[in-house]
N, C-alpha and C. Protein backbone atom coordinates (compact mmCIF):
# COMPACT_ATOMS: atom_id res chain seq x y z
N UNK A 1 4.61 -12.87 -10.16
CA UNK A 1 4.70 -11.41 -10.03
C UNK A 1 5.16 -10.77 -11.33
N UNK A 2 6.22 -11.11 -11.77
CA UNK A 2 6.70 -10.86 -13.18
C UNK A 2 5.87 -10.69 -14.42
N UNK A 3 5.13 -12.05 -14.35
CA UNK A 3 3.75 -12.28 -15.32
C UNK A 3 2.87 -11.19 -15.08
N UNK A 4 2.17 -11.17 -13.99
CA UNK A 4 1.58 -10.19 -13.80
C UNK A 4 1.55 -8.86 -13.92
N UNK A 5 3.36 -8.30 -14.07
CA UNK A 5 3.77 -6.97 -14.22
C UNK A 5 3.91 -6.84 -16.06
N UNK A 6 4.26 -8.06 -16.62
CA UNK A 6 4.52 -8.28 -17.81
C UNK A 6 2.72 -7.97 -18.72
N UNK A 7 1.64 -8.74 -17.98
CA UNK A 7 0.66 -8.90 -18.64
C UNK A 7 0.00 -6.85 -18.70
N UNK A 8 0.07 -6.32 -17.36
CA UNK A 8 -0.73 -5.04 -17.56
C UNK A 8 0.36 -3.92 -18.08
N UNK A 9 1.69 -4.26 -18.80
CA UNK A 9 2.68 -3.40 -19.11
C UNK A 9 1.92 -3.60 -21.10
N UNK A 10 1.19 -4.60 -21.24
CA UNK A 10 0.61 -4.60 -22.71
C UNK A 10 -0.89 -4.28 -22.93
N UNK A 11 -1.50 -3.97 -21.02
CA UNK A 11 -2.56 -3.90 -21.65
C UNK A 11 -2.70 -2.39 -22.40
N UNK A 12 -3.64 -1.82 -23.29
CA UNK A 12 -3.81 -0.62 -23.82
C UNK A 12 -4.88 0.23 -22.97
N UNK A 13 -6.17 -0.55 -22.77
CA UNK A 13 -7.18 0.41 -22.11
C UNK A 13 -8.23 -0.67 -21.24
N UNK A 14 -8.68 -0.23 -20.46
CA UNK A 14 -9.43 -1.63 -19.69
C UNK A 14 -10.59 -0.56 -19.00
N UNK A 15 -11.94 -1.48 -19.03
CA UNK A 15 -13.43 -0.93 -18.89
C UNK A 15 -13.24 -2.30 -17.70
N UNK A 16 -14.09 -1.58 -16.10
CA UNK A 16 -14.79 -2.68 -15.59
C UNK A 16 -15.57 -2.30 -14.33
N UNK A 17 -16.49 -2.70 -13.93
CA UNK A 17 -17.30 -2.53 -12.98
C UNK A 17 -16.63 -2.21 -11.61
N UNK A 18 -17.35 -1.37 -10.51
CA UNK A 18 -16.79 -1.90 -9.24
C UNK A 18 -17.57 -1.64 -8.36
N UNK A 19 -16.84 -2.23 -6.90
CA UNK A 19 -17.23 -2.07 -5.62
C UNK A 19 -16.37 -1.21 -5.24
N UNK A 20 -16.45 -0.29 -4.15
CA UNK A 20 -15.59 0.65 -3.20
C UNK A 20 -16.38 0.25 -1.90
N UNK A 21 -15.41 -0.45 -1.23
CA UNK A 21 -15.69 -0.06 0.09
C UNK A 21 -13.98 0.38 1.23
N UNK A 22 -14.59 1.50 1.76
CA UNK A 22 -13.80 2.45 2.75
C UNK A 22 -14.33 1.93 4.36
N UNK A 23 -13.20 1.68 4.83
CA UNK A 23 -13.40 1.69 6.48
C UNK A 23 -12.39 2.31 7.41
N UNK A 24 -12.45 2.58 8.09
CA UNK A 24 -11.45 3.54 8.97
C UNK A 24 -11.85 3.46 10.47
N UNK A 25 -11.01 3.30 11.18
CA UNK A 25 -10.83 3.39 12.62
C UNK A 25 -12.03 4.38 13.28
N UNK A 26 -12.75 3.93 13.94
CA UNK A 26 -14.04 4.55 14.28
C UNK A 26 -15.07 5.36 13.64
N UNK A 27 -15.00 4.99 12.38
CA UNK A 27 -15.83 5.18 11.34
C UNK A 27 -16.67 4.10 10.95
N UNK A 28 -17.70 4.15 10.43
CA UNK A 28 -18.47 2.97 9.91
C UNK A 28 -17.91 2.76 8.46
N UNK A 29 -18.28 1.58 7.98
CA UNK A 29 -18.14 1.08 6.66
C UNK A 29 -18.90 2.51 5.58
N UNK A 30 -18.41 2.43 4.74
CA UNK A 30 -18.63 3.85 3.40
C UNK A 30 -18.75 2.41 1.81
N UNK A 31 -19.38 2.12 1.31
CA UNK A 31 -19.53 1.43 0.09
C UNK A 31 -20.32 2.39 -0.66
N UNK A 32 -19.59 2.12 -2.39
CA UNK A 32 -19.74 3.33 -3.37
C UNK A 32 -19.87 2.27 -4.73
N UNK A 33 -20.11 2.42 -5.91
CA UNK A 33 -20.85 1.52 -6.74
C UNK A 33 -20.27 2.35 -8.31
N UNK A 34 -19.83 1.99 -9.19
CA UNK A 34 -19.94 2.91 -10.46
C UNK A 34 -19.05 2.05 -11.32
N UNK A 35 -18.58 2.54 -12.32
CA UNK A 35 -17.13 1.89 -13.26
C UNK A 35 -16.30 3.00 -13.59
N UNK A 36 -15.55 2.21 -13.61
CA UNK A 36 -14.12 2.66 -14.16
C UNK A 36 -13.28 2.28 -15.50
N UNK A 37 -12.93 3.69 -15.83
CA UNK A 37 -12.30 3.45 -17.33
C UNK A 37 -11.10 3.57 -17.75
N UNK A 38 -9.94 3.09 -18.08
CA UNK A 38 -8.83 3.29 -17.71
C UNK A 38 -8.29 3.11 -19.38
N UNK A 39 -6.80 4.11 -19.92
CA UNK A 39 -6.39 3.99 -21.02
C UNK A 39 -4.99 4.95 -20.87
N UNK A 40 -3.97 4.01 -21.57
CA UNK A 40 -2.74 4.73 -21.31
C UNK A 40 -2.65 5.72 -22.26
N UNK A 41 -1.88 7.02 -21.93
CA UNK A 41 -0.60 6.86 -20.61
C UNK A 41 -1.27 7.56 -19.83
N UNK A 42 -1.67 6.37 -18.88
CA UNK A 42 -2.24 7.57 -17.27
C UNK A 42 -3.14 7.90 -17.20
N UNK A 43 -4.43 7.70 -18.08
CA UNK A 43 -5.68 8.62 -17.81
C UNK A 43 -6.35 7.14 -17.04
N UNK A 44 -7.45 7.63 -16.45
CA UNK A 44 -8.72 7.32 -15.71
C UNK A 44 -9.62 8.23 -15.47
N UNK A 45 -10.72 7.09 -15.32
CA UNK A 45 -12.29 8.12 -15.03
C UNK A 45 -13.40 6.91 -14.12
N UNK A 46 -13.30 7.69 -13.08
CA UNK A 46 -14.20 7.08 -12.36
C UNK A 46 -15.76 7.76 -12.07
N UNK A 47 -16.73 6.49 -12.58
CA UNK A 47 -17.69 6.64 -12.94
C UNK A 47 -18.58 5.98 -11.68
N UNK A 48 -19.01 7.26 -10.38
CA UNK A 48 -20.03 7.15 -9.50
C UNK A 48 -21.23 7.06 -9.60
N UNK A 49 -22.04 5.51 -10.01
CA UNK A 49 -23.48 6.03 -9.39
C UNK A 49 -24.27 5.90 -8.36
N UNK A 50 -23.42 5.39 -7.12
CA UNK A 50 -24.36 4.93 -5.87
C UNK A 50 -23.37 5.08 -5.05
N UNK A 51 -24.03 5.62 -3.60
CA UNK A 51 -25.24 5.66 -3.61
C UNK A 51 -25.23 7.41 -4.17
N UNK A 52 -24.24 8.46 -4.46
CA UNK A 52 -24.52 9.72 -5.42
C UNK A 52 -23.84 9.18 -6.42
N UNK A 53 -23.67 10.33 -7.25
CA UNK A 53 -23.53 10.42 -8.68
C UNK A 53 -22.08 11.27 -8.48
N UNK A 54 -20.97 10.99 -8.74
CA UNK A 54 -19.52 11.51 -9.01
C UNK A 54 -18.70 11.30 -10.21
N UNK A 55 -18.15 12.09 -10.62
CA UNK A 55 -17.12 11.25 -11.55
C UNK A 55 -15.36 12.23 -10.82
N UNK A 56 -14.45 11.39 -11.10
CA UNK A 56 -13.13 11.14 -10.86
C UNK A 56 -12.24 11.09 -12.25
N UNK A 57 -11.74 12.10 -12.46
CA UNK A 57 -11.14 12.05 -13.80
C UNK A 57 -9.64 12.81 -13.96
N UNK A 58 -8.90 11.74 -14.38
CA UNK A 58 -7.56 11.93 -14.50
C UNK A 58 -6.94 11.88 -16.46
N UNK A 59 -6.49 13.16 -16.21
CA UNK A 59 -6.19 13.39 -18.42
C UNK A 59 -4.78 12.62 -18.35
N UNK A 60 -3.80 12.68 -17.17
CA UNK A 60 -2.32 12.57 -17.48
C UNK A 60 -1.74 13.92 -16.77
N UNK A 61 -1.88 14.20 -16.64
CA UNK A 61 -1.62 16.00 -16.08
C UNK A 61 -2.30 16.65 -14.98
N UNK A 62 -3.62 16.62 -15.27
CA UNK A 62 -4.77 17.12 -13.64
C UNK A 62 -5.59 15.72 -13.56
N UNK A 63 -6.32 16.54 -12.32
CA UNK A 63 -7.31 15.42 -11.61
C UNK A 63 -8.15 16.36 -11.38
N UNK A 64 -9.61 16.13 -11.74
CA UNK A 64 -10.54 16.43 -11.83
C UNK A 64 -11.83 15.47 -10.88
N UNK A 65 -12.17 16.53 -9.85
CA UNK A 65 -13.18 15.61 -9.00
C UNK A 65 -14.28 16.27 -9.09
N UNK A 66 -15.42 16.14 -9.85
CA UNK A 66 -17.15 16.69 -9.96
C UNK A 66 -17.85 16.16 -8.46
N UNK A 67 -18.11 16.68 -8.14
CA UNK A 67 -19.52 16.45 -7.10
C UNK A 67 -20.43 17.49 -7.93
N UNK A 68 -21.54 16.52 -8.79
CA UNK A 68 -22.86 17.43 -9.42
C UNK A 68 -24.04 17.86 -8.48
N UNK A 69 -23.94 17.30 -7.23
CA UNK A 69 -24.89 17.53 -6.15
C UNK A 69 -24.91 19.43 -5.19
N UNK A 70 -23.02 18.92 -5.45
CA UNK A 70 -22.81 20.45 -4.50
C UNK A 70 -22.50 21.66 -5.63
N UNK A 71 -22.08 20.80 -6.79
CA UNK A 71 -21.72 21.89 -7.90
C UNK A 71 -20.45 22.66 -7.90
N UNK A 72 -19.81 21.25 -7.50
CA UNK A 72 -18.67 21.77 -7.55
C UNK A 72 -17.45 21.02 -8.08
N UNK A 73 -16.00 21.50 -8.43
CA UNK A 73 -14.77 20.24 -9.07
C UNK A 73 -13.67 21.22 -7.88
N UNK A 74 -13.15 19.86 -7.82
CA UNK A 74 -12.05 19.66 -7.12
C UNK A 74 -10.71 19.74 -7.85
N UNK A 75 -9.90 20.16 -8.60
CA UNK A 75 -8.88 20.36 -9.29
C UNK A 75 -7.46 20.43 -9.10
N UNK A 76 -6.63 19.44 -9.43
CA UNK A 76 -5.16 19.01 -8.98
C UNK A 76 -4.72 18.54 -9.56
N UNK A 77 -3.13 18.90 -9.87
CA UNK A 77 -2.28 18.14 -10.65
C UNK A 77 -1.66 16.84 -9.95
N UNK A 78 -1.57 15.66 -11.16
CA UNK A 78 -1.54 14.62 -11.15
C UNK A 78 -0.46 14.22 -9.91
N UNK A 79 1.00 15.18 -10.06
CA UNK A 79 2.06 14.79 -9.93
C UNK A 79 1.90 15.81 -7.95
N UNK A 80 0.87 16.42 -7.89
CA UNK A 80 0.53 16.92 -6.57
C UNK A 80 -0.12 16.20 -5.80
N UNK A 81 -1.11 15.51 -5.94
CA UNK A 81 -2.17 14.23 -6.03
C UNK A 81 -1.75 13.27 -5.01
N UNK A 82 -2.11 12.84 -3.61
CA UNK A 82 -2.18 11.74 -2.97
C UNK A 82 -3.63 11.38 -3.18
N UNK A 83 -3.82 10.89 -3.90
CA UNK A 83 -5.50 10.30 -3.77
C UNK A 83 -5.03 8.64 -4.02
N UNK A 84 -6.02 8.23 -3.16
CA UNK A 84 -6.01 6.49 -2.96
C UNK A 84 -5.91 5.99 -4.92
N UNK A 85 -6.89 6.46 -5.54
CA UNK A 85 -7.01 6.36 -7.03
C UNK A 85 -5.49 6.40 -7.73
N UNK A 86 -4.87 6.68 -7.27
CA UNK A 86 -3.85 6.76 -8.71
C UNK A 86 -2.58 5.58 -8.65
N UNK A 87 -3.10 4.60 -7.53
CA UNK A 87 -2.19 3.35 -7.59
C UNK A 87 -2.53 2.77 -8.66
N UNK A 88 -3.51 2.83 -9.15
CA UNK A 88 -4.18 2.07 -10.42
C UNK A 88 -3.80 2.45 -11.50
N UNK A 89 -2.82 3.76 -11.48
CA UNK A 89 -2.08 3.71 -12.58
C UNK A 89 -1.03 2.25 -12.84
N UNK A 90 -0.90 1.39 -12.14
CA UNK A 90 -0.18 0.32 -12.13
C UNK A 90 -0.81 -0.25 -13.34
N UNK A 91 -2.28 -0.67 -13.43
CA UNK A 91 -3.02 -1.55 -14.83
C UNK A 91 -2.42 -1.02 -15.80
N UNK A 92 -1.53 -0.04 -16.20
CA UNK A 92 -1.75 1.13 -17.33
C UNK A 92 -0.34 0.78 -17.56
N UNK A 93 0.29 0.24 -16.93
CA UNK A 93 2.07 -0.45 -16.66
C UNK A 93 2.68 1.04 -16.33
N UNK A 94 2.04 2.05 -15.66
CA UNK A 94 3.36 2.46 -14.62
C UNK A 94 3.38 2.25 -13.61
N UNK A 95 4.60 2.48 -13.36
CA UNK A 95 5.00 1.89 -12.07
C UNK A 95 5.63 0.04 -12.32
N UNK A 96 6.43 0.42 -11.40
CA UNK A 96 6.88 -1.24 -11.75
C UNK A 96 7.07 -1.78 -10.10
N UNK A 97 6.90 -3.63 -10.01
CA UNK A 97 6.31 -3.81 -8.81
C UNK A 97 7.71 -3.98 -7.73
N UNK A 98 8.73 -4.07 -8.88
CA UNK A 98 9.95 -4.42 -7.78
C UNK A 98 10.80 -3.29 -7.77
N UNK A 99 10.47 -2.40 -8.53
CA UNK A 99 11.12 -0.75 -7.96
C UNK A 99 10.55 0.17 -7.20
N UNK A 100 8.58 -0.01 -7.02
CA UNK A 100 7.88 0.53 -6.63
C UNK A 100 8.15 -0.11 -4.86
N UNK A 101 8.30 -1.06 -5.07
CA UNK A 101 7.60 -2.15 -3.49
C UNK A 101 8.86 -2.07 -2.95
N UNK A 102 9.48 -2.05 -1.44
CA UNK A 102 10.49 -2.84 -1.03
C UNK A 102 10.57 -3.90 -0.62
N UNK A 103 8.77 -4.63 -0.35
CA UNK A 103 8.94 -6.25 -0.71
C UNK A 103 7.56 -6.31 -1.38
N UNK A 104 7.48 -7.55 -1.99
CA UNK A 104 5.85 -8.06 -2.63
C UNK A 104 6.44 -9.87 -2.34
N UNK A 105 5.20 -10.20 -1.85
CA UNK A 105 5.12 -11.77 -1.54
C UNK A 105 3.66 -11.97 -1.35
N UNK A 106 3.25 -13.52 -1.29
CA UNK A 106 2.43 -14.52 -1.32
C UNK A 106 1.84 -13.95 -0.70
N UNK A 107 0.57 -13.98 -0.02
CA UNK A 107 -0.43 -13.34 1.01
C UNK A 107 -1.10 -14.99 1.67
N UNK A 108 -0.06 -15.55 2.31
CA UNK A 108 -1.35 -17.24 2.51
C UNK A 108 -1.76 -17.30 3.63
N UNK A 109 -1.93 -16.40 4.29
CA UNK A 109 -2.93 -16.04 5.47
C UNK A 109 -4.20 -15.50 5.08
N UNK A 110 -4.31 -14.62 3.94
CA UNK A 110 -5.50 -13.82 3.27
C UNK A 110 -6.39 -15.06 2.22
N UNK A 111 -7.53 -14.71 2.39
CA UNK A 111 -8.94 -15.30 2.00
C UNK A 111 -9.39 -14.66 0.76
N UNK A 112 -9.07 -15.45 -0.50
CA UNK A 112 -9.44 -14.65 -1.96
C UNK A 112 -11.31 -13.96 -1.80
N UNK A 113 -11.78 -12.97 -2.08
CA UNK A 113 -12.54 -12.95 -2.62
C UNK A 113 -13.20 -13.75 -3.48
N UNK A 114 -12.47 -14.04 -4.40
CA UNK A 114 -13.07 -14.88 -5.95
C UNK A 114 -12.37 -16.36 -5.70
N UNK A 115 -13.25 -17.29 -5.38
CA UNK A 115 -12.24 -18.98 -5.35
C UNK A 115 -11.61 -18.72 -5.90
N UNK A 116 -10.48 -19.05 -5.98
CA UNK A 116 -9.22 -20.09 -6.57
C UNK A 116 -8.18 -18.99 -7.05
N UNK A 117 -8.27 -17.94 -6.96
CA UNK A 117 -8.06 -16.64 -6.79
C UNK A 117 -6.39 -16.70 -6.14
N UNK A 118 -5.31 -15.89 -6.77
CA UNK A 118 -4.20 -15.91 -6.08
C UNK A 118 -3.93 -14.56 -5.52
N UNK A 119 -3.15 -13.94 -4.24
CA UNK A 119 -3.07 -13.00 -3.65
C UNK A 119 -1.60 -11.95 -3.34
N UNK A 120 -0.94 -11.35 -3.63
CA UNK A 120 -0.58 -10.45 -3.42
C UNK A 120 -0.06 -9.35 -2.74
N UNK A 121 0.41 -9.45 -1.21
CA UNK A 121 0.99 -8.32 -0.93
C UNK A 121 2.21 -7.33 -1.16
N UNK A 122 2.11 -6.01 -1.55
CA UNK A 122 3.14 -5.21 -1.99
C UNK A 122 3.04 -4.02 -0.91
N UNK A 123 4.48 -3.93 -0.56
CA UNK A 123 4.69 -3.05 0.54
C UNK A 123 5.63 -1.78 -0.13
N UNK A 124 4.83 -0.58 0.04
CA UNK A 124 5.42 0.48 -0.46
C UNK A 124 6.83 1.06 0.25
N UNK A 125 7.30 1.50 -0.85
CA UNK A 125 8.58 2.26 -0.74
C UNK A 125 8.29 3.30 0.40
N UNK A 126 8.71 4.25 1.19
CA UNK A 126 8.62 5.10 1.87
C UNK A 126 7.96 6.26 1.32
N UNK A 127 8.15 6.92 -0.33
CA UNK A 127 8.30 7.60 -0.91
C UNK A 127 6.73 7.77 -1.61
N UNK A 128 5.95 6.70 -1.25
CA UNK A 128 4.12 6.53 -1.44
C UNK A 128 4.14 7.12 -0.26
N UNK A 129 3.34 8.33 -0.03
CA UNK A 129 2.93 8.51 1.66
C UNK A 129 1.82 7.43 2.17
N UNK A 130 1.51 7.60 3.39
CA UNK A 130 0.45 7.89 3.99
C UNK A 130 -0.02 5.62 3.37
N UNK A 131 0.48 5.15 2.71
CA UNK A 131 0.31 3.71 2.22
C UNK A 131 0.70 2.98 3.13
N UNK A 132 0.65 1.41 3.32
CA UNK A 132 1.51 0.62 4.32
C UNK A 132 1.75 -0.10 3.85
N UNK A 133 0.59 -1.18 2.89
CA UNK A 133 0.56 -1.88 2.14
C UNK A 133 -0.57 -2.28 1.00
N UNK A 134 -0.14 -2.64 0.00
CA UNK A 134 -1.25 -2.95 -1.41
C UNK A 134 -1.58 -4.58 -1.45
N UNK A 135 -2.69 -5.14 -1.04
CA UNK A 135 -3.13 -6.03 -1.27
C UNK A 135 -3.37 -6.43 -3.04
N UNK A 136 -3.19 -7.35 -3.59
CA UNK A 136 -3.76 -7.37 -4.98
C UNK A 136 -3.90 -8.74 -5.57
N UNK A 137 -5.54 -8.92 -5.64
CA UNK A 137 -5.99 -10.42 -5.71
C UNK A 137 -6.06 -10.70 -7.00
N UNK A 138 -5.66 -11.49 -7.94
CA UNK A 138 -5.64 -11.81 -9.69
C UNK A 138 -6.35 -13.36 -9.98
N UNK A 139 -6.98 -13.49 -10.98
CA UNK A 139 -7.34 -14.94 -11.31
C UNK A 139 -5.99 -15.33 -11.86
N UNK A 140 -5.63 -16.28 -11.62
CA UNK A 140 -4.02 -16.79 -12.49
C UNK A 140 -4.50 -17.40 -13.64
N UNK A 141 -5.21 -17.73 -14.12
CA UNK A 141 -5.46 -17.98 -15.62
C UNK A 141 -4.68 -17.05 -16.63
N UNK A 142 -6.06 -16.19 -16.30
CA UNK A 142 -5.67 -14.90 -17.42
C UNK A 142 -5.05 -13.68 -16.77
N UNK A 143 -4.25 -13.60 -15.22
CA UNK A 143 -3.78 -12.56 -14.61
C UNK A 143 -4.69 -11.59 -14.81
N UNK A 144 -5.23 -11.98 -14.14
CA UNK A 144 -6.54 -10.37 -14.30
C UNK A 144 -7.13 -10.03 -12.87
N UNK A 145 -6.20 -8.75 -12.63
CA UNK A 145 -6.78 -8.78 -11.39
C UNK A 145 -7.81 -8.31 -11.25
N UNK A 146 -8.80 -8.45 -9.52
CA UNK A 146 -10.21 -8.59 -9.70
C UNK A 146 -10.48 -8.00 -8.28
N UNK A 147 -9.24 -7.67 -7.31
CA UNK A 147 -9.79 -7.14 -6.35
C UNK A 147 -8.44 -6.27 -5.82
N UNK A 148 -8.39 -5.44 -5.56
CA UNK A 148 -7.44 -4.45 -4.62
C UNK A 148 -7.43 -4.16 -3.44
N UNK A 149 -7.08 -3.96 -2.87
CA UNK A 149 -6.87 -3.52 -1.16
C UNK A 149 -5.59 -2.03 -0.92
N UNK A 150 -6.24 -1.32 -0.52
CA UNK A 150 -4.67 0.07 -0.03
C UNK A 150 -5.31 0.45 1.14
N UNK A 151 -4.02 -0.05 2.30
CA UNK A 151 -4.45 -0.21 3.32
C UNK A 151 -3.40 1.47 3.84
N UNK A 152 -4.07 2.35 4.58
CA UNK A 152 -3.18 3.34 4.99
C UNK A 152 -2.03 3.05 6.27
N UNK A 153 -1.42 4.02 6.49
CA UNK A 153 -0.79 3.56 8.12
C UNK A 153 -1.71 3.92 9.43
N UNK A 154 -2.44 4.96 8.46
CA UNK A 154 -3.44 5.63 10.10
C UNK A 154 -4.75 4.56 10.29
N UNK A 155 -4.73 3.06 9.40
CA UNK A 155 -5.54 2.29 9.51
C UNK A 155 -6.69 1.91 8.91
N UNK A 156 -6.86 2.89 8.25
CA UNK A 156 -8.50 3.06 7.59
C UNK A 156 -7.94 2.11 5.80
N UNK A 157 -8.30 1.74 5.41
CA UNK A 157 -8.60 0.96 4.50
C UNK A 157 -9.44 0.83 3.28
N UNK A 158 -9.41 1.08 1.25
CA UNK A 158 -9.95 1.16 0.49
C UNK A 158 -9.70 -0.14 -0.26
N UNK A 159 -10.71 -0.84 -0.03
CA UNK A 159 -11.10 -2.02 -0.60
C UNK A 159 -11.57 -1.70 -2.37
N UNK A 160 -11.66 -2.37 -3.29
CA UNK A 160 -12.48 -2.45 -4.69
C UNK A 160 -12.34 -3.38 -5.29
N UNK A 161 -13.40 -3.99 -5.40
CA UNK A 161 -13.62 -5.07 -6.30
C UNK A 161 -13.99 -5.00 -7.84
N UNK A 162 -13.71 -5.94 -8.88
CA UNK A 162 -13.75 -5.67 -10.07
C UNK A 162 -14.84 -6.61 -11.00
N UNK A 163 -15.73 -6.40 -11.72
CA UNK A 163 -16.59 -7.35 -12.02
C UNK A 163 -16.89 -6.43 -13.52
N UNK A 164 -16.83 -7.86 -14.53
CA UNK A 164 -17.46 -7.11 -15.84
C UNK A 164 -16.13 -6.16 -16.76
N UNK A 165 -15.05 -7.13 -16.71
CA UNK A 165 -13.56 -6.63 -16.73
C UNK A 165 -13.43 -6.71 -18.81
N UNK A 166 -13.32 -5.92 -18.83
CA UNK A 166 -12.89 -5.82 -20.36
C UNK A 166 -11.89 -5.01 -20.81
N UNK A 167 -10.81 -5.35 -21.67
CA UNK A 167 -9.69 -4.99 -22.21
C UNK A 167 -9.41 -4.81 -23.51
N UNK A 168 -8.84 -3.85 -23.58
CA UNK A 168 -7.99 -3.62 -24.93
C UNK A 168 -9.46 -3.28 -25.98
N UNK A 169 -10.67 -2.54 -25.55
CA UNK A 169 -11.34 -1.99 -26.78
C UNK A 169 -12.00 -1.02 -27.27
N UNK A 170 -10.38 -0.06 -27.13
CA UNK A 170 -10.31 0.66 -27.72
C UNK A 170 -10.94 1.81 -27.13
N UNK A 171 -11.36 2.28 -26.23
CA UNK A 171 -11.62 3.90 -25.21
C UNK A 171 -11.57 5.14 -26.12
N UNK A 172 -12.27 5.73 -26.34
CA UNK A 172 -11.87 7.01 -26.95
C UNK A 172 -11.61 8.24 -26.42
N UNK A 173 -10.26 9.09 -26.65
CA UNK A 173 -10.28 10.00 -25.84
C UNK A 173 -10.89 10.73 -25.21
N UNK A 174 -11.75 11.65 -25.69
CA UNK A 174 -12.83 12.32 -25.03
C UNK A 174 -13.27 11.83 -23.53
N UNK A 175 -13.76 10.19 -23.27
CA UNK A 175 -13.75 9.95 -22.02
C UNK A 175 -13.13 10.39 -20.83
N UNK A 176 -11.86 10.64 -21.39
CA UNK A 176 -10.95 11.42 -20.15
C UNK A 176 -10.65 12.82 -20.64
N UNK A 177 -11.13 13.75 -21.23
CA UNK A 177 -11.60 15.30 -21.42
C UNK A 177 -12.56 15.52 -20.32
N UNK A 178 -12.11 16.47 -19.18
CA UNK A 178 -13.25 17.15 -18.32
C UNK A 178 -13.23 18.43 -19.08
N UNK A 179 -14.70 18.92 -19.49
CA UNK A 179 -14.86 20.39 -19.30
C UNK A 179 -15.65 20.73 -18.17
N UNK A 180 -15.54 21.85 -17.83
CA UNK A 180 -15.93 22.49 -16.14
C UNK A 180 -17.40 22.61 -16.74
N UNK A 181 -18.83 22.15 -15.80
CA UNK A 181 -19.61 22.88 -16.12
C UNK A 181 -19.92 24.31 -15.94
N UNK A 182 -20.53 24.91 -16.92
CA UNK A 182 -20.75 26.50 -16.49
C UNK A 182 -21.51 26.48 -14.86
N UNK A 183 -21.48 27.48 -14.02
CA UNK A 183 -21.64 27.60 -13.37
C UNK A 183 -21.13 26.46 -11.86
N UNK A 184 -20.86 25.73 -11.78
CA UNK A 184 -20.20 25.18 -10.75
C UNK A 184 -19.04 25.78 -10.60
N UNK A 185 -18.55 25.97 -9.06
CA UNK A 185 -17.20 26.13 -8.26
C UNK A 185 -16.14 25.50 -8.53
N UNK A 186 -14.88 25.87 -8.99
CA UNK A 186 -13.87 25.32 -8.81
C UNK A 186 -12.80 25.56 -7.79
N UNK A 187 -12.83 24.40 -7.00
CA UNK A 187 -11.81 24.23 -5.69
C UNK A 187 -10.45 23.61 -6.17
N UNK A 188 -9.40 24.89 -5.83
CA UNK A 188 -7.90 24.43 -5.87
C UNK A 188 -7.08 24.96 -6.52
N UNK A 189 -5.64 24.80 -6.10
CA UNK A 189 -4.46 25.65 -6.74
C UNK A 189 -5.01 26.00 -7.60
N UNK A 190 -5.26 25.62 -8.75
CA UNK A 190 -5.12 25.68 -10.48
C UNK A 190 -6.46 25.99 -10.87
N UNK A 191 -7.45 26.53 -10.02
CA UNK A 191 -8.37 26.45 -10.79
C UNK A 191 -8.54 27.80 -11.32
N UNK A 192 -7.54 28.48 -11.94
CA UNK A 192 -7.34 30.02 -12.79
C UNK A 192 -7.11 29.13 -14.39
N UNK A 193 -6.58 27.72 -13.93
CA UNK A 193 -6.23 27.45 -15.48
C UNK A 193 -7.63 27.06 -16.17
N UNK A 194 -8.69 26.92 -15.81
CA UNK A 194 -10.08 26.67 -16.67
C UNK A 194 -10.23 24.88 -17.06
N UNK A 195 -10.48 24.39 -17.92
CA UNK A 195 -10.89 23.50 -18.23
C UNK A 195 -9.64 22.36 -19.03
N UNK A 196 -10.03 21.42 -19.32
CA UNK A 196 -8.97 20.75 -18.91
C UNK A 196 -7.84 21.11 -20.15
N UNK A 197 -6.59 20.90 -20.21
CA UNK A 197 -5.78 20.94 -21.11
C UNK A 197 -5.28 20.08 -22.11
């Protein structure tokens, strides 16, 4: 656990593929397809192309959600923000796992995704809403984790898998710069402040 908190407290910026799949209590399965780009302190950008086209973009400060279909962004500050997405500020080394968790242990009932694969459960503080527990599957070689799990209390469940994992080269800011397109809607508190800061 240590290693693991030790290894993503150095990483700088990390590129990698994924899976999303969402399930929820009398809902059907929801699977979503794109990559994700991640670079400290705090930014991400999630890159939707299946089965629509979205992007998910976090500067450090707001969160920025495009739907180009409806033409519209979703706009919220970081520190307002329950979105499933921003546990993953963990890769970026915030957050730490034994001040964050009030327990993390072995998972040896759970079935790796990836053979040989070691597993992970972290049980949130009270102070994460709406969380119960963080699954988190790593190759122990190179501690690289490769699959996530955030399971809610109301049951429903965001799975993502990681494939095509690359580190430390080098991201350039701009990636996490949203400007609003002209003419699309902006939904939310802040959207008097314009484009991103």
């Amino acid at each position: 656990m240590e290693s693991l908190q030790k290894k993503y407290s150095q990483v700088r910026d990390l590129k990698m593929d994924f899976i999303q799949n969402f399930s929820a209590p009398r809902r059907g399965l929801r699977s979503e397809t794109g990559t994700l780009y991640l670079r400290r302190p705090g930014k991400m950008r999630w890159e939707y192309t299946t089965p629509t086209d979205k992007l998910f973009i976090s500067d450090g400060k707001n969160v920025y959600f495009y739907l180009p279909d409806r033409r519209q962004v979703q706009k919220s500050r970081v520190k307002e923000t329950q979105d499933l997405r921003l546990p993953f500020l963990f890769l970026l080394g915030r957050g730490n796992l034994k001040k964050d968790f009030s327990k993390v242990e072995w998972a040896v009932d759970e079935r790796p995704f990836f053979q040989g694969n070691e597993i992970l459960l972290a049980y949130p503080k009270k102070s994460i809403d709406g969380l119960s527990k963080i699954l988190m599957e790593f190759e122990p070689q190179r501690l690289q984790l490769q699959r996530i799990i955030i399971y809610d209390v109301d049951g429903s469940k965001s799975e993502f898998v990681f494939t095509n994992i690359q580190e430390n080269t080098g991201l350039a800011e701009r990636l996490f710069a949203f400007q609003i397109p002209p003419g699309v809607d902006v939904v939310g508190a802040d959207h008097d402040l314009g484009g991103s800061n």
